[in-house]
Protein backbone atom coordinates (compact mmCIF):
# COMPACT_ATOMS: atom_id res chain seq x y z
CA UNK A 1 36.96 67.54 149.91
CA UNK A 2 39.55 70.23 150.25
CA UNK A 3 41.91 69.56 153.08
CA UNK A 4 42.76 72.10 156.32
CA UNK A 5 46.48 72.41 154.64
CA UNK A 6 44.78 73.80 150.91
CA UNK A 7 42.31 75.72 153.12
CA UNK A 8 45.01 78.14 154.43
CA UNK A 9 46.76 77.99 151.03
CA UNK A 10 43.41 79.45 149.35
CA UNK A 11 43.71 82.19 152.55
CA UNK A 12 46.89 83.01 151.57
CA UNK A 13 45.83 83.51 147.79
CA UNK A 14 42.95 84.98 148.63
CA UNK A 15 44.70 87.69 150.59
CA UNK A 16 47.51 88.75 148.50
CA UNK A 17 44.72 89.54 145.40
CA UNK A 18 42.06 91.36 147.84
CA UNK A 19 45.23 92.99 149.51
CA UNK A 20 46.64 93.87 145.98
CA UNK A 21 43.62 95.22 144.37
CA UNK A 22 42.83 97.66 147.75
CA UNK A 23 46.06 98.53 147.60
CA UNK A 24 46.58 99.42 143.97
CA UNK A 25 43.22 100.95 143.95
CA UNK A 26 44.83 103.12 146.83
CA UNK A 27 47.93 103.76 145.01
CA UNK A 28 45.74 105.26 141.92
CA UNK A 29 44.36 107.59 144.46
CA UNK A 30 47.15 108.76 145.99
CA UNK A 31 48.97 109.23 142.37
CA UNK A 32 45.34 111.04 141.32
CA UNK A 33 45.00 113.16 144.53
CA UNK A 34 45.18 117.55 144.28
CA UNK A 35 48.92 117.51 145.96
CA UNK A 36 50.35 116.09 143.16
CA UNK A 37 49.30 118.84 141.07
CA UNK A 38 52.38 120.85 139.70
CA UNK A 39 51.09 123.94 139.71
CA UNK A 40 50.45 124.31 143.77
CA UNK A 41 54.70 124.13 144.40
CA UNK A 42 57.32 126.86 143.86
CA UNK A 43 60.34 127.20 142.13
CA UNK A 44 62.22 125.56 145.23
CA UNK A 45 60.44 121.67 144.57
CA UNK A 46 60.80 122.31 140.38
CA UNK A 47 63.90 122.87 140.96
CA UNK A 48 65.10 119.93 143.27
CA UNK A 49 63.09 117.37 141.02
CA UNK A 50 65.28 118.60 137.90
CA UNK A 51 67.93 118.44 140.17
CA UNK A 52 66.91 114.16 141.29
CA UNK A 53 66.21 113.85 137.65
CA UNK A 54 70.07 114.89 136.77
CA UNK A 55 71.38 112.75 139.33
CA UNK A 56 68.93 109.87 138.54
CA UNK A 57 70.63 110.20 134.48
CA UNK A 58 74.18 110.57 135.61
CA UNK A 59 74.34 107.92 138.07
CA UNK A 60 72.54 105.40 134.87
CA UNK A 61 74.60 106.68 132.36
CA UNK A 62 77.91 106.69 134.16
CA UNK A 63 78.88 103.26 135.56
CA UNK A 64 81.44 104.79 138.16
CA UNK A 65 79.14 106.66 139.97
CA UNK A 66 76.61 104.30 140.19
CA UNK A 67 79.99 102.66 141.53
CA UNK A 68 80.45 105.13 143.88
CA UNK A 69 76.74 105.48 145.45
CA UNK A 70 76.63 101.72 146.02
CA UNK A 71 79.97 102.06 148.33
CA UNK A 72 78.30 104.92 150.00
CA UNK A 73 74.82 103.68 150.81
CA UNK A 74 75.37 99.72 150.45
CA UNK A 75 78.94 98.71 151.28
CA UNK A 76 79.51 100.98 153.60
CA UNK A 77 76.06 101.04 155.21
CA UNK A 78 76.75 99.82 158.68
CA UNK A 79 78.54 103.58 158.92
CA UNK A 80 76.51 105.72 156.44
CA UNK A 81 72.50 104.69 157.69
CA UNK A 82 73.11 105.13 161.10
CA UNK A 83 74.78 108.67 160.04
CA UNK A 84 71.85 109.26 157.93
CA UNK A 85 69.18 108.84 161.13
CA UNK A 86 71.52 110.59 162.97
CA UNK A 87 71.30 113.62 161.05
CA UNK A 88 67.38 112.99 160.90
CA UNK A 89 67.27 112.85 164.28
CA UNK A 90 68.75 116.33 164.94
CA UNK A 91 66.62 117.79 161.90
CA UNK A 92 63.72 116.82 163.37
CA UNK A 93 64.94 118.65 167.13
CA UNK A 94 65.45 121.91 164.61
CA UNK A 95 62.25 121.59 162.69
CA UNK A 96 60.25 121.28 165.93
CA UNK A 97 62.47 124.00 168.14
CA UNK A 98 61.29 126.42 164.95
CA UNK A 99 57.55 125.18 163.79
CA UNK A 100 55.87 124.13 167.13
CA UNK A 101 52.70 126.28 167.73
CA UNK A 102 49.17 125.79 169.60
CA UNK A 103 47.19 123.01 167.93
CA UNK A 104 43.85 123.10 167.82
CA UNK A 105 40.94 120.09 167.57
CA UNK A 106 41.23 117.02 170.12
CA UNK A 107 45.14 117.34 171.12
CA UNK A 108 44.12 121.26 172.08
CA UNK A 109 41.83 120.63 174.38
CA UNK A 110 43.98 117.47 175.85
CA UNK A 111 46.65 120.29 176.61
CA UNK A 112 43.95 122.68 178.37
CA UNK A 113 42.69 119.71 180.44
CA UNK A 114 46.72 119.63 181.23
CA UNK A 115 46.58 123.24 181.82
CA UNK A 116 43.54 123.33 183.98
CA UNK A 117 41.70 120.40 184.72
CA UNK A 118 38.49 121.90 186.28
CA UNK A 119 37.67 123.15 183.11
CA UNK A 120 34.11 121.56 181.13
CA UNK A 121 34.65 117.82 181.19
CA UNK A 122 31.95 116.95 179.55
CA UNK A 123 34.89 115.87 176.49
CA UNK A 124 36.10 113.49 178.39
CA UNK A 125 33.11 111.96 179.30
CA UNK A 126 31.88 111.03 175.53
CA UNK A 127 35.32 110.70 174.58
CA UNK A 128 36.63 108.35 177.78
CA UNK A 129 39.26 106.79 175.44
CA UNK A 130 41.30 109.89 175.75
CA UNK A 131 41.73 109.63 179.34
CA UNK A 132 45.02 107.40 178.56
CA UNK A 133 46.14 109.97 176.40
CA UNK A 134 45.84 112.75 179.11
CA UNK A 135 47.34 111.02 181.95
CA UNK A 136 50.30 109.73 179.86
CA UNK A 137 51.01 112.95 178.88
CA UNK A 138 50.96 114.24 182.54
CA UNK A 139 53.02 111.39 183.39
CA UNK A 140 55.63 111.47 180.83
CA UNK A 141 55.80 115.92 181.67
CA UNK A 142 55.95 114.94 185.66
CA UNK A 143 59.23 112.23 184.56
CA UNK A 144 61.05 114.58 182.80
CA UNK A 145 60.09 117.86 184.98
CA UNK A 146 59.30 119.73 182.11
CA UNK A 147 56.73 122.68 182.13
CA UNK A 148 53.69 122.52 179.83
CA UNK A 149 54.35 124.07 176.83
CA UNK A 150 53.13 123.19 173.47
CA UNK A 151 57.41 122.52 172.96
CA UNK A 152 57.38 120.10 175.32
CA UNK A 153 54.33 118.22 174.71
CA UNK A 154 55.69 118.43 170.82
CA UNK A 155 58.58 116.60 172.14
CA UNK A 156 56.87 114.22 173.59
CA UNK A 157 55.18 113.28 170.33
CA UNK A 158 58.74 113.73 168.63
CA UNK A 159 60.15 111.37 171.57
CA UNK A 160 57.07 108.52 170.77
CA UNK A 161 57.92 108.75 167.17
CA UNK A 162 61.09 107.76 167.09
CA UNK A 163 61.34 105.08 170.14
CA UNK A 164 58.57 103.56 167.14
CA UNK A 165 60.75 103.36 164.46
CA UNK A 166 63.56 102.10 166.53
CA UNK A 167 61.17 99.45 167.63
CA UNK A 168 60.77 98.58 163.81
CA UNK A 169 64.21 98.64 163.17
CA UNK A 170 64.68 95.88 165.78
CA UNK A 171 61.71 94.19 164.20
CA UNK A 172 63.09 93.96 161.27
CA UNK A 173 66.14 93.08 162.76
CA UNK A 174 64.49 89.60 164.57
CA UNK A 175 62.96 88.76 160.87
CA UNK A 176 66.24 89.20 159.12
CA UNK A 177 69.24 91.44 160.00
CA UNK A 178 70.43 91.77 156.80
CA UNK A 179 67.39 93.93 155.92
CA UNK A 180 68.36 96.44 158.50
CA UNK A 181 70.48 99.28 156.65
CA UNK A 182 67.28 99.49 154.15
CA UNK A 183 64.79 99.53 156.81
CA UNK A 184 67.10 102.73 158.28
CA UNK A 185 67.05 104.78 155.17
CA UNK A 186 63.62 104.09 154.38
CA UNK A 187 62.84 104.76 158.28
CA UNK A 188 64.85 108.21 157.88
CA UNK A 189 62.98 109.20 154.36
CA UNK A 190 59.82 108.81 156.42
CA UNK A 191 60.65 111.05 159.32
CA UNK A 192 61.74 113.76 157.46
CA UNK A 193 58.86 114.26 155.74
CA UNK A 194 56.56 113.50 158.85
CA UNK A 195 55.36 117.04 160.40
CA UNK A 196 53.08 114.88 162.55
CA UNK A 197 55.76 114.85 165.79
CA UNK A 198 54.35 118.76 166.16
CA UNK A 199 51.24 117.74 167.36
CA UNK A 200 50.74 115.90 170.84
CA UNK A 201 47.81 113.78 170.31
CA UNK A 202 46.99 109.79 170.01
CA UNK A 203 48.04 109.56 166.44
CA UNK A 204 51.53 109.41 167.43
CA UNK A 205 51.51 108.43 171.16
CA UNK A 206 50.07 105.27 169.84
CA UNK A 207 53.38 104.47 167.52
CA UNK A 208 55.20 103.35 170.32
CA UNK A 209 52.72 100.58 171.74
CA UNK A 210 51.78 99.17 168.13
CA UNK A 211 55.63 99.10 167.39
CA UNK A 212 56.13 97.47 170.73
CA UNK A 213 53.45 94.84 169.74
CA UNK A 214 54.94 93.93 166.33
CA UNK A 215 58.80 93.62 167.98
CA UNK A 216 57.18 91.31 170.71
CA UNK A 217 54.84 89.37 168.17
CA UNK A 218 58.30 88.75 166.02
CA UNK A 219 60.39 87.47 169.13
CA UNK A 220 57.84 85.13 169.99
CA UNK A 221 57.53 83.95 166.24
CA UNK A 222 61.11 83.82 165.41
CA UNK A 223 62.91 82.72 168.54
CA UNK A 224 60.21 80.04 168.92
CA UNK A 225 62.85 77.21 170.15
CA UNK A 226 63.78 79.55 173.85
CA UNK A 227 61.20 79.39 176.34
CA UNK A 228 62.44 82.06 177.98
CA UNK A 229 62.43 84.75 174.90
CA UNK A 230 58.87 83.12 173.92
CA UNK A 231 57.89 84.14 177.50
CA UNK A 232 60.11 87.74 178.12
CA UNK A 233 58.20 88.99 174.85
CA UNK A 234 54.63 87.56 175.54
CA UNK A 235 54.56 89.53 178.29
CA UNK A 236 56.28 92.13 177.02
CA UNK A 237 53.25 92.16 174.62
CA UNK A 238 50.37 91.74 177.10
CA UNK A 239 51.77 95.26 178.23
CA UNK A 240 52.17 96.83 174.99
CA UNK A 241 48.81 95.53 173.58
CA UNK A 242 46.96 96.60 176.62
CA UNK A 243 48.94 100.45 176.22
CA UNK A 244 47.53 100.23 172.04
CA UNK A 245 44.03 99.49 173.43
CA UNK A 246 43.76 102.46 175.64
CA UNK A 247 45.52 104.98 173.74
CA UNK A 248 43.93 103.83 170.52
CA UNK A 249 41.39 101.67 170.66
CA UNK A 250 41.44 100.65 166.65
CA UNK A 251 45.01 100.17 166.55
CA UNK A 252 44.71 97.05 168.03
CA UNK A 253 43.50 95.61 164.82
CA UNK A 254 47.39 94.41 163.98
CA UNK A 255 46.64 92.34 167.28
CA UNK A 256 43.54 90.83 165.30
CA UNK A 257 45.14 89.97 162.48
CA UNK A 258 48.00 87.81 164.61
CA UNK A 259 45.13 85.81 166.06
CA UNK A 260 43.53 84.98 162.30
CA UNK A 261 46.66 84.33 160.41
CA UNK A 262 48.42 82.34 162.76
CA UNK A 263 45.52 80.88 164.38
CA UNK A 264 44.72 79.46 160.87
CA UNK A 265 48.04 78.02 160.39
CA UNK A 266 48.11 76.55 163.81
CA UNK A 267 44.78 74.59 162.96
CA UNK A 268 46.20 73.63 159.93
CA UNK A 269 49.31 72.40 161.20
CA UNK A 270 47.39 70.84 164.69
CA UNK A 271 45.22 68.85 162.03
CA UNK A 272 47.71 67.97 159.20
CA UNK A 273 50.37 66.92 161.27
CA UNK A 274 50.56 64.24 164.72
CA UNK A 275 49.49 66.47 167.32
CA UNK A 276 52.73 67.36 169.69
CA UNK A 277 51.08 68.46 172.83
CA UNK A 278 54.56 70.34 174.57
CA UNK A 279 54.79 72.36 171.36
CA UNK A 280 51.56 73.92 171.69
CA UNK A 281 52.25 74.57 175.11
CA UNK A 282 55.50 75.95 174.82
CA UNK A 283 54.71 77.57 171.23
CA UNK A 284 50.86 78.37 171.97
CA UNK A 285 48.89 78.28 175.59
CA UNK A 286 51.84 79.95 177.39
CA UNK A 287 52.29 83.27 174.64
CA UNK A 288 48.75 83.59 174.39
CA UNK A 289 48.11 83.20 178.63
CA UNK A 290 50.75 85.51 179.61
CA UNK A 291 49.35 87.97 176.78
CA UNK A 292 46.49 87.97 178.01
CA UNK A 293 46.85 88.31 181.42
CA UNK A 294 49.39 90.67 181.62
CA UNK A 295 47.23 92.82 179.09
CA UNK A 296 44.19 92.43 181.76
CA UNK A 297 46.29 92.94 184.38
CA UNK A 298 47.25 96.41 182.94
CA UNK A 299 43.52 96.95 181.74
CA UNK A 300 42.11 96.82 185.22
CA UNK A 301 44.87 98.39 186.46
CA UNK A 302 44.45 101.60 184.62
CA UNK A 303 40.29 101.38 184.94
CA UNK A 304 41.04 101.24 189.03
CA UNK A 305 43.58 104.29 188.72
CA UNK A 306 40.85 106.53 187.08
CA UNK A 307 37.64 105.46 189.74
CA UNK A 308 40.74 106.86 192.34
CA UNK A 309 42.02 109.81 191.04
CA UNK A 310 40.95 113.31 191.39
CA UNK A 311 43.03 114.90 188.63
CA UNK A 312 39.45 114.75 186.65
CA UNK A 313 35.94 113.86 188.07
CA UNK A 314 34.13 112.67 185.19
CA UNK A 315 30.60 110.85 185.02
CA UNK A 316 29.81 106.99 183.34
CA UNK A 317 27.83 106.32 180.86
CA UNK A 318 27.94 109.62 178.50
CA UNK A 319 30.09 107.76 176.22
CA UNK A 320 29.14 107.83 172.56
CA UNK A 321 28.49 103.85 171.62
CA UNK A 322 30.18 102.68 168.80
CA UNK A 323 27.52 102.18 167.44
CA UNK A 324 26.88 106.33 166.42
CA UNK A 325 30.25 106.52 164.61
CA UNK A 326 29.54 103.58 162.33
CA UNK A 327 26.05 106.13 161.64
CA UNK A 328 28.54 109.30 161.59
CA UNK A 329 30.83 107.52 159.00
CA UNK A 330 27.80 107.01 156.68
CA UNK A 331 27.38 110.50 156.26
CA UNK A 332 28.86 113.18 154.13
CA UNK A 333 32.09 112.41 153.08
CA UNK A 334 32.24 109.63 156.25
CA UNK A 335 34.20 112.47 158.49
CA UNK A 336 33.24 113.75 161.55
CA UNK A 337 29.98 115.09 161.78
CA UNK A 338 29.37 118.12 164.11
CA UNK A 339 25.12 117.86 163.40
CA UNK A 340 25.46 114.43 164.09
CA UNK A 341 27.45 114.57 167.47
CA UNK A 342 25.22 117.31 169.09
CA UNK A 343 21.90 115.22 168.35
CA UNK A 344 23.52 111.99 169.51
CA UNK A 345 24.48 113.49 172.73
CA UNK A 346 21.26 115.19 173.54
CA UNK A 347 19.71 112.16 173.58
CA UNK A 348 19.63 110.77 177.68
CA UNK A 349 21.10 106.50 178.30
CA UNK A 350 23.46 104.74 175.84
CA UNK A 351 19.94 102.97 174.72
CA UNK A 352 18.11 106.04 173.24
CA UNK A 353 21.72 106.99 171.53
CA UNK A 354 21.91 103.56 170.11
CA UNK A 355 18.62 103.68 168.55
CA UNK A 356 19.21 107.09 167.22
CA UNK A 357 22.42 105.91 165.71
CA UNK A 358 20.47 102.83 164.00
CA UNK A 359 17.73 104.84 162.51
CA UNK A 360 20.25 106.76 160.92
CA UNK A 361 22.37 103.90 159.50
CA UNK A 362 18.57 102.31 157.76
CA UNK A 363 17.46 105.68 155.95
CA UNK A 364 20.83 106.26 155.10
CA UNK A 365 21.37 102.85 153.56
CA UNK A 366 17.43 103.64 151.75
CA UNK A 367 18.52 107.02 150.54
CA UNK A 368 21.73 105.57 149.16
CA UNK A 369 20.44 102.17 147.34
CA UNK A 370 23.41 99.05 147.06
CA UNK A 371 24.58 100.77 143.85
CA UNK A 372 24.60 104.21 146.08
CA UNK A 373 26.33 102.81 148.94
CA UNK A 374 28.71 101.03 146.58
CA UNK A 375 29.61 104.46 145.22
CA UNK A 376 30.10 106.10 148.73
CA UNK A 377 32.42 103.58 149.89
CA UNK A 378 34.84 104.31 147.12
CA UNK A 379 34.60 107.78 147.71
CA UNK A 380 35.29 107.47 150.85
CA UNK A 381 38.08 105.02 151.02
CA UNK A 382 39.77 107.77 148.61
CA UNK A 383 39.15 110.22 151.29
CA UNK A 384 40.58 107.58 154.31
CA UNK A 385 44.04 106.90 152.03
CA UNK A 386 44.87 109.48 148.95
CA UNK A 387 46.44 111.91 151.01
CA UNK A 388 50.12 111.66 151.59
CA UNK A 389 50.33 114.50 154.31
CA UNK A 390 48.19 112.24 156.33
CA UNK A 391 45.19 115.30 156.64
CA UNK A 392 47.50 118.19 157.58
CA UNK A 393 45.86 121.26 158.65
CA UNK A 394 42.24 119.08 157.29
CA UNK A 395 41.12 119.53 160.94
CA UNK A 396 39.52 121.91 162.58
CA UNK A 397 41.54 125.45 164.09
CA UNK A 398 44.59 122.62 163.05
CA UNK A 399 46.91 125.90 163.15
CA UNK A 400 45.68 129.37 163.62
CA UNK A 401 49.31 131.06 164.23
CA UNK A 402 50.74 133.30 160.75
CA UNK A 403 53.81 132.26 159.51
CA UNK A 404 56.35 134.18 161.81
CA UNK A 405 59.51 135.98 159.96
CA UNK A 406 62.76 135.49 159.91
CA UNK A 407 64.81 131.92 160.24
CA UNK A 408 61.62 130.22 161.97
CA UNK A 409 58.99 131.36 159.26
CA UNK A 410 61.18 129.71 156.78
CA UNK A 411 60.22 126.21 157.73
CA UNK A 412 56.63 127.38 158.90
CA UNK A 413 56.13 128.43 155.52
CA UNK A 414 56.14 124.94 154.41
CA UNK A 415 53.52 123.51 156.93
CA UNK A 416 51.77 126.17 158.62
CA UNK A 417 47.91 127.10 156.45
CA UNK A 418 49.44 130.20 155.08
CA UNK A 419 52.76 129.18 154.11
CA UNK A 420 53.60 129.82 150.44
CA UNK A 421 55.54 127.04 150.74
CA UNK A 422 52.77 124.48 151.89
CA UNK A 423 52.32 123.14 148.39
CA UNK A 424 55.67 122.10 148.08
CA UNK A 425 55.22 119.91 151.41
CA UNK A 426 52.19 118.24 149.69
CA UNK A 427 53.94 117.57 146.88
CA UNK A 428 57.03 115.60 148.15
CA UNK A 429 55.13 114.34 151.10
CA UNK A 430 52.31 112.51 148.60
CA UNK A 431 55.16 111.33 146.34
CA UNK A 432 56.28 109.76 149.30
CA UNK A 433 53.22 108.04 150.92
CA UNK A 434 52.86 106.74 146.67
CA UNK A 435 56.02 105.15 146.45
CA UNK A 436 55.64 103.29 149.64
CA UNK A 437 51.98 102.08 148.41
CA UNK A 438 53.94 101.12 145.04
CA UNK A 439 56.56 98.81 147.09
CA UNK A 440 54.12 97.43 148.69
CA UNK A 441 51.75 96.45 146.21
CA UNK A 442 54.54 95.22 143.74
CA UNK A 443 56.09 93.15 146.64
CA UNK A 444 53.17 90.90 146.83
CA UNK A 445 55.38 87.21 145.80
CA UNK A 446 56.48 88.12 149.49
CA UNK A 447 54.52 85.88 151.39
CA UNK A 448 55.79 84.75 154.75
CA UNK A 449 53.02 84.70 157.53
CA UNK A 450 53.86 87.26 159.25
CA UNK A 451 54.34 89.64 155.87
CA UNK A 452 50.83 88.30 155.51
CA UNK A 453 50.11 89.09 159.14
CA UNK A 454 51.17 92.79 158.00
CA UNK A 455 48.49 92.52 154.81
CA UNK A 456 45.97 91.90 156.86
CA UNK A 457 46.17 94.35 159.65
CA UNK A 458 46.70 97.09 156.54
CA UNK A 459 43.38 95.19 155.06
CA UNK A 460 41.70 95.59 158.96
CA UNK A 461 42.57 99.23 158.72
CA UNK A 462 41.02 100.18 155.86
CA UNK A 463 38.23 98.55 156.40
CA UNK A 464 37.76 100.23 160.00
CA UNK A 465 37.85 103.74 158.57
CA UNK A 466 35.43 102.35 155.32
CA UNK A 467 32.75 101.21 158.48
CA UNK A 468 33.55 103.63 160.94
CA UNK A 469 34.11 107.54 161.10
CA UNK A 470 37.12 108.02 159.15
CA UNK A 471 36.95 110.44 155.61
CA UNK A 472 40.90 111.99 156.22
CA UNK A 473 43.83 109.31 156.23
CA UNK A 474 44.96 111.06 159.79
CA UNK A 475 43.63 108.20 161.20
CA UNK A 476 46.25 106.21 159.02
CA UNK A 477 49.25 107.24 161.39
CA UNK A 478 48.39 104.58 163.88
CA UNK A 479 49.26 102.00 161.10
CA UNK A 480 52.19 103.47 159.89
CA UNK A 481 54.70 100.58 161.89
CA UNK A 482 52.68 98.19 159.36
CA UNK A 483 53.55 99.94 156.18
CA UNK A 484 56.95 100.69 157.23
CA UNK A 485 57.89 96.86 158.24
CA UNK A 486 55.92 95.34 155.51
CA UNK A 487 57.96 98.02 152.77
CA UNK A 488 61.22 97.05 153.94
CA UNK A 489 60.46 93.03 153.85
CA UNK A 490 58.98 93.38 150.31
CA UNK A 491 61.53 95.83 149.31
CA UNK A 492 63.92 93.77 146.71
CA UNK A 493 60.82 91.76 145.28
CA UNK A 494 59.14 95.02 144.55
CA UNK A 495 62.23 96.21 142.74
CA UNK A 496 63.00 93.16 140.71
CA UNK A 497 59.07 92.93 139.85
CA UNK A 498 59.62 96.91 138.61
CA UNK A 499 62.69 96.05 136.40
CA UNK A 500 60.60 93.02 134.89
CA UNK A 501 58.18 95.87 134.02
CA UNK A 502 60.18 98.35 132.88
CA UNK A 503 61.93 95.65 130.57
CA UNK A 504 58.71 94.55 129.23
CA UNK A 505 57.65 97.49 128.16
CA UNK A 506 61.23 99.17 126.23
């Protein structure tokens, strides 16, 4: 009879090979998707990949400057990565000052409702979620006294963004400090090639609260011996997780995966071991209490704000159930689905809409077949994770403006629809999302539970967008604080599994 101790040990094994083949079946995507094709970038990314290729030669063939980097970027790292994110920081003020421009899908018409909120609400009313979204944006304008301008909402988004991967850096700090200089420069790599802080909308508003959770989670977990840490960050995390629910509903799924991993262990341990009755109070009831009332404290809190207000009037019960978008994502490519939507919401009470939304889940499951549906789901998980750019400009009226001249159409060239640059943003911006996949998937003799913790919330993820509407990896960003945190703590087993490779195969 297998034992509650080899239980979580088959768990563990069973999630580092599910986790690994998603994963590397990810990674073939990404490496397989259209922006990786050579012939959509210019002469400016040919030439800066000859350029890294140089480098990459003279720094192997020549033992002094190999030398020479490693003083720079190891030795000396306590000066040289916060330099680097530094400098990222003020590239990112000068790439937003000169791209920003109206956006257009959800985040647009969150910034009319800012600019005038008697407009239609009838948005808001299937879409309640974004309600959070709205009034934290008004909030976070009123703090600062800045006007409404799509500048100032963009650096909101920019000013989210980075308060998130500060909050991983200090994550990673709590797990182990000496990882810190690596999480910086991979950090840095990310932002610069993140376009994303342009656009004011939940995708990065979110980053905040889920890095919040994950630098709360790893206080309690790692400073388990003082009470009053254990208690600081619980509650620090009923806030956070209660801000992730409302902004974001789905990227509470990092949340999930906390209460399965280390639930699991905690039964295991509770069963294996003699039961110590202060340690689960000190290590369990109290965390998870003050979590969860100090998330539904927050919760009501906000509910009770938006009966009161008068900002926007907006009516109950013309929410789409969750049910319809489980329907939407089993059509088409599993995207949104505009036919869909309108039908849904001409039909009157959640009930009718819920039995719309399960008719079309049965004949769509009939039409397909298991072998069908099998297909589809492969299909579409390509379509939730290839794409490095995380679905720039795949939205609708994503960015209407031309590419302006002069100094600011420069960098617009490289992001805006009809830049002649845009390819080479692809390019570099898909070689990036790859070679985090590739870390990731390599690292996987890193098993610590809460690395595993990480594996499973990236596991939760995909399997959201593979049930639910999803068909562009946009709806990745949320779980970016995840990837990043999980790349830097695998980071030197996924290089010493690459050399093992590489030496194998010479």
């Amino acid at each position: 009879m297998i034992t509650r101790n080899q239980f979580f040990s088959l768990f563990n094994r069973l999630l580092i090979t599910i986790f690994t083949i998603w994963v590397g079946i990810t990674l073939i995507g990404a490496i397989q998707n259209n922006h990786f094709f050579i012939e959509n970038v210019s002469a400016i990314t040919i030439a800066l990949l000859l350029l890294a290729v140089l480098l990459i030669i003279i720094v192997f063939k020549l033992p002094w400057a190999y030398q020479k980097l490693s003083t720079i970027f190891i030795k000396y790292a306590y000066i040289t990565a916060p330099l680097f994110l530094l400098l990222v920081f003020i590239w990112q003020l000068i790439f937003l000052k000169q791209t920003h421009t109206k956006i257009g899908f959800d985040a647009g018409i969150i910034h009319n409702f800012l600019k005038d909120p008697s407009g239609d609400v009838s948005y808001l009313e299937i879409y309640p979620n974004n309600l959070f979204l709205l009034f934290f944006q008004k909030y976070l304008l009123n703090f600062f006294n800045m006007k409404l301008t799509w500048l100032n909402t963009g650096y909101l988004s920019l000013i989210c963004t980075d308060i998130a991967v500060l909050l991983n850096i200090l994550t990673i700090k709590v797990i182990n400090k000496k990882k810190v200089d690596l999480a910086i420069y991979l950090h840095g790599i990310f932002l610069l090639l993140f376009p994303m802080i342009i656009v004011p909308y939940s995708d990065t508003m979110v980053l905040p609260f889920v890095s919040a959770c994950l630098l709360a989670f790893s206080c309690i977990v790692y400073f388990k011996n003082r009470i009053s840490v254990v208690v600081v960050a619980s509650i620090f995390l009923g806030f956070s997780a209660a801000g992730t629910y409302l902004m974001k509903p789905s990227a509470i799924i990092p949340l999930i995966a906390i209460a399965v991993v280390y639930g699991l262990y905690a039964s295991t341990v509770m069963i294996e071991r003699k039961i110590n009755f202060r340690r689960i109070i000190l290590r369990g009831v109290i965390p998870i209490c003050s979590v969860l009332l100090f998330a539904g404290i927050s919760i009501n809190a906000f509910n009770h704000f938006t009966e009161e207000q008068d900002y926007v009037r907006i009516s109950k019960g013309k929410a789409l159930p969750p049910i319809h978008f489980i329907s939407m994502g089993m059509l088409g490519n599993g995207s949104y689905n505009r036919e869909n939507v309108a039908k849904t919401r001409s039909l009157k009470g959640p009930d009718a809409k819920k039995e719309y939304s399960k008719k079309v889940i049965k004949t769509r499951l009939r039409q397909l077949g298991p072998l069908g549906y099998i297909k589809f789901l492969l299909f579409k998980n390509f379509n939730n994770t290839s794409d490095g750019t995380f679905g720039w400009n795949v939205e609708g009226g994503f960015i209407t403006a031309p590419v302006e001249k002069g100094n600011r159409g420069f960098l617009q060239s490289f992001i805006y629809p009809t830049g002649k640059h845009l390819g080479d943003f692809y390019w570099f911006a898909q070689l990036s999302w790859s070679v985090l996949l590739m870390i990731i998937v390599l690292g996987y003799d890193y098993k610590t539970k809460y690395a595993q913790m990480l594996r499973l919330s990236i596991l939760g993820g995909f399997l959201f967008l593979l049930i639910f509407e999803g068909g562009r990896s946009r709806y990745l960003i949320q779980f970016l604080p995840v990837y990043l945190i999980l790349a830097t703590l695998v980071f030197e087993n996924a290089v010493q599994r690459l050399k093992g490779i590489i030496i194998a195969l010479r």
